[in-house]
Protein backbone atom coordinates (compact mmCIF):
# COMPACT_ATOMS: atom_id res chain seq x y z
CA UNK A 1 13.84 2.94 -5.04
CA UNK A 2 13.77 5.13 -8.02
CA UNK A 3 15.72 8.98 -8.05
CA UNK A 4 15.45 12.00 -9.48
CA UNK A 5 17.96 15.22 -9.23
CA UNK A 6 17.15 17.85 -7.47
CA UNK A 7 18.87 21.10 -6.93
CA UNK A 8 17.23 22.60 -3.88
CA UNK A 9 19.32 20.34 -1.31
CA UNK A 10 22.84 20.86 -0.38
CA UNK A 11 25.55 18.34 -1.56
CA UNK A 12 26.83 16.10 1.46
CA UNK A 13 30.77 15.59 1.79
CA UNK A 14 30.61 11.83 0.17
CA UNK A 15 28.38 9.48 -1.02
CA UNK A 16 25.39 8.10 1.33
CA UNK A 17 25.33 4.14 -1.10
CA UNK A 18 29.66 3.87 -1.13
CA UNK A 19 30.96 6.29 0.11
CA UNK A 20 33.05 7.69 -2.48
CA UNK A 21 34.23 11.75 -2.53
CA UNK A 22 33.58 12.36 -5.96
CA UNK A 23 30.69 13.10 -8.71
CA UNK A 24 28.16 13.70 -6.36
CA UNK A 25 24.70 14.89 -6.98
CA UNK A 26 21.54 14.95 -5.02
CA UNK A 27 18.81 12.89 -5.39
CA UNK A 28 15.20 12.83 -4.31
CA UNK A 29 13.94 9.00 -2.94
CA UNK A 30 10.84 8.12 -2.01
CA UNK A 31 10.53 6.50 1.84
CA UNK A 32 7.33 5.51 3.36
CA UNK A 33 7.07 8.94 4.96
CA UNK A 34 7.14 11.00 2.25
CA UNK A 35 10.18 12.15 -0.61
CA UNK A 36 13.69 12.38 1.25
CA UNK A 37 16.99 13.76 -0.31
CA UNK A 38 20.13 11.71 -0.46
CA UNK A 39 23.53 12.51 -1.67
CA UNK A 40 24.92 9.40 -4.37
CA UNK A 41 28.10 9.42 -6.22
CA UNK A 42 27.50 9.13 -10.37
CA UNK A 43 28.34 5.18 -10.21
CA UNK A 44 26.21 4.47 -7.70
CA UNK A 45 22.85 6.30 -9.96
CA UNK A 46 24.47 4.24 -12.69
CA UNK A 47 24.40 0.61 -10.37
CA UNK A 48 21.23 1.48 -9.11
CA UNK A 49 22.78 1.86 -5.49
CA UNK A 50 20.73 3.82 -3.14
CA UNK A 51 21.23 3.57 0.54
CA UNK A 52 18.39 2.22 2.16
CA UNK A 53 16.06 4.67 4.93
CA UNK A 54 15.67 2.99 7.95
CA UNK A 55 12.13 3.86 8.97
CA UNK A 56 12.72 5.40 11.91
CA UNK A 57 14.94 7.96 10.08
CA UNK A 58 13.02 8.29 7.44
CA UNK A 59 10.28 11.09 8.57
CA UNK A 60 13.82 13.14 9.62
CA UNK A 61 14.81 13.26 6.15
CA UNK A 62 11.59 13.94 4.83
CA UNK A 63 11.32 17.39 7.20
CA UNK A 64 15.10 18.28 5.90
CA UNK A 65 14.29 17.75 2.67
CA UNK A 66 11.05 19.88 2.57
CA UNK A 67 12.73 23.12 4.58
CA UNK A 68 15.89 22.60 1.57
CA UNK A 69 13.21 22.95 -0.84
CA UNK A 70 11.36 25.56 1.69
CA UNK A 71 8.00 23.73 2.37
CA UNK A 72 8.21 23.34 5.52
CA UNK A 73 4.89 22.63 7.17
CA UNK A 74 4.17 23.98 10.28
């Protein structure tokens, strides 16, 4: 799963892959429904960790994502 920052999402409280409290950016992911936004510390983007999307959570993430970035379809 490949990332790329973004700035339109809001930063979670700790890292989605470890955990961990600090360095955190967002990142955009792509699931199978669509691009999703996930909050990773700076090791983790360095490792290569991304926390997997469970399917079923995935087209959740994908909605969220597009009203942070305000395309939210209708």
């Amino acid at each position: 799963m490949s990332a790329v920052a973004t700035r339109d999402c809001p930063v979670a409280s700790e890292c989605a892959s470890c955990g961990r409290r600090r360095s955190l950016e967002v990142r955009e992911v792509e699931t199978e429904a669509g691009t999703a936004c996930v909050t990773v510390c700076a090791f983790c983007v360095e490792q290569g960790e991304l926390p997997p999307i469970s399917p079923f959570v995935a087209p959740m993430c994908v909605e969220a994502h597009q009203a942070h970035a305000g395309l939210v379809v209708r």
